[in-house]
Protein backbone atom coordinates (compact mmCIF):
# COMPACT_ATOMS: atom_id res chain seq x y z
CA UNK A 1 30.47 -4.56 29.35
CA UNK A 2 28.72 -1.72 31.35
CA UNK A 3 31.83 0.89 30.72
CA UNK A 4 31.53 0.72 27.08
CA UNK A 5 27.91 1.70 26.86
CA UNK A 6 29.13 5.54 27.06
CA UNK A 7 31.30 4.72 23.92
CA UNK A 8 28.60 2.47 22.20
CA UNK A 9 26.06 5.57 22.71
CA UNK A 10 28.51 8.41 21.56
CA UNK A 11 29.49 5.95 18.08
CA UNK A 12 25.68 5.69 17.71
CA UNK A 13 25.08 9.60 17.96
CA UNK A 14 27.71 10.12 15.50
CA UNK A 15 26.01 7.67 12.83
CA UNK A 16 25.25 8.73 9.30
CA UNK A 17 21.33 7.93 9.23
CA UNK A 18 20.94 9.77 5.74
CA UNK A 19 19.43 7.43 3.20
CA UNK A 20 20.89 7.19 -0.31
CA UNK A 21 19.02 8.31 -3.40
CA UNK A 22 18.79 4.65 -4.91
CA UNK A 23 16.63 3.51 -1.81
CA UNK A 24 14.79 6.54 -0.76
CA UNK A 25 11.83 5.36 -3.10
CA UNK A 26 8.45 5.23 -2.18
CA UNK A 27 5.61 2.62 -2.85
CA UNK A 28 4.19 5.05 -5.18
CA UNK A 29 6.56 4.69 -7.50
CA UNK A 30 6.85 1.20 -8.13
CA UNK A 31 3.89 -0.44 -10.10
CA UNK A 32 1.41 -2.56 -8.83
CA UNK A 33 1.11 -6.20 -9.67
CA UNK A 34 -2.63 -7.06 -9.54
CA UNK A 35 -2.14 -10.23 -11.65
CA UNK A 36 -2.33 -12.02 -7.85
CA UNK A 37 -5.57 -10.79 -7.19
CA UNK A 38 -7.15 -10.69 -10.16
CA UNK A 39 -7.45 -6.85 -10.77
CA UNK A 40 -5.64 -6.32 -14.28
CA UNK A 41 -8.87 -6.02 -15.75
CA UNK A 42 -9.83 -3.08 -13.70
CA UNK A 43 -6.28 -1.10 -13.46
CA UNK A 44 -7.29 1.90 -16.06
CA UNK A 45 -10.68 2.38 -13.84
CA UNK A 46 -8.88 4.48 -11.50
CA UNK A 47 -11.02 7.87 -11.68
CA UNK A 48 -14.07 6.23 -12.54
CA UNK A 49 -17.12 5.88 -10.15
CA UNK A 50 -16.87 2.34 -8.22
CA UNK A 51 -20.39 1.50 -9.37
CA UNK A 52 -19.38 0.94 -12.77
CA UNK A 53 -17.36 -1.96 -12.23
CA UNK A 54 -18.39 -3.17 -8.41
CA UNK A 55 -20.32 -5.83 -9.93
CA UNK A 56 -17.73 -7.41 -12.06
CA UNK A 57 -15.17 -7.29 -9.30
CA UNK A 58 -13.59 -10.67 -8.06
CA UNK A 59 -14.91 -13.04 -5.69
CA UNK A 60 -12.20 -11.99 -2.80
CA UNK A 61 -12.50 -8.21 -3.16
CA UNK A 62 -13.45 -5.31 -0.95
CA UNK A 63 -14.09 -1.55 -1.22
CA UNK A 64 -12.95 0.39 1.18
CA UNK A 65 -14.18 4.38 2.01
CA UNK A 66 -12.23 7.14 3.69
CA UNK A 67 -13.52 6.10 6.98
CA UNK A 68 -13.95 2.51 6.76
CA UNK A 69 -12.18 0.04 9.26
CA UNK A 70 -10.42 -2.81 7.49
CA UNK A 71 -8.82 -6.15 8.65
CA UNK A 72 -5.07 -6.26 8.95
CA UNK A 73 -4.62 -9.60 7.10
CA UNK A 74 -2.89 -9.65 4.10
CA UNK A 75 -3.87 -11.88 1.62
CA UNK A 76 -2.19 -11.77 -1.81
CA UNK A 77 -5.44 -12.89 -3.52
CA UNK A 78 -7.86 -10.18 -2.36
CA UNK A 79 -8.40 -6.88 -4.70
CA UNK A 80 -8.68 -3.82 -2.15
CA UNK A 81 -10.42 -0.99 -4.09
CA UNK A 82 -9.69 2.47 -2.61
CA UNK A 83 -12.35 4.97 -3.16
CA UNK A 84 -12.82 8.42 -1.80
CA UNK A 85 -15.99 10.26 -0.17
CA UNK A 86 -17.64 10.01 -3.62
CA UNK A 87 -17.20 6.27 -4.48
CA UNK A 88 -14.52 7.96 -7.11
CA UNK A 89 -11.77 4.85 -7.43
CA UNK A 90 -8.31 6.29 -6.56
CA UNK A 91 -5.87 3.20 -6.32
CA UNK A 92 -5.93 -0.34 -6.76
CA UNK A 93 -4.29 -2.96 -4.68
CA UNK A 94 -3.91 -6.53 -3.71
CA UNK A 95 -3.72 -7.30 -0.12
């Protein structure tokens, strides 16, 4: 097994690793579903101040800051509310 590991290496190095066009998509281009979290209400608030809608948000929802240090859990039914420096809502998630 040892003597074709030079081969095995050399196949590997010759390897297409350019991605199609079909599947070099990024998150930001497919829409979010916030129907699991309960944020379709608050979808066209996205450039509006936070305060204007923090206290009709959902039950399981959080806002997170530029800086702020989150949980790694994923849970499908909480509404994660990106804001920047200025409490300005730029995206909506669920998560």
């Amino acid at each position: 097994m040892h003597r074709f590991l030079p081969i095995f290496i050399f196949l590997a190095a010759c390897a297409d690793t350019s991605v199609p066009q079909d599947v070099a998509t990024t998150s930001e281009d497919a829409p979010v579903d916030l129907a699991f979290c309960k944020g379709e209400p608050f979808a066209e608030t996205v450039g509006q101040p936070v305060s204007t809608i923090q206290a009709d948000l959902p039950e399981r929802s959080r806002v997170l800051g530029p800086d702020d240090i989150a949980t790694q859990d994923y849970r499908i039914d909480r509404l994660n509310v990106y804001v920047d420096g200025a409490g300005v809502i730029q995206r909506l998630t669920c998560g």
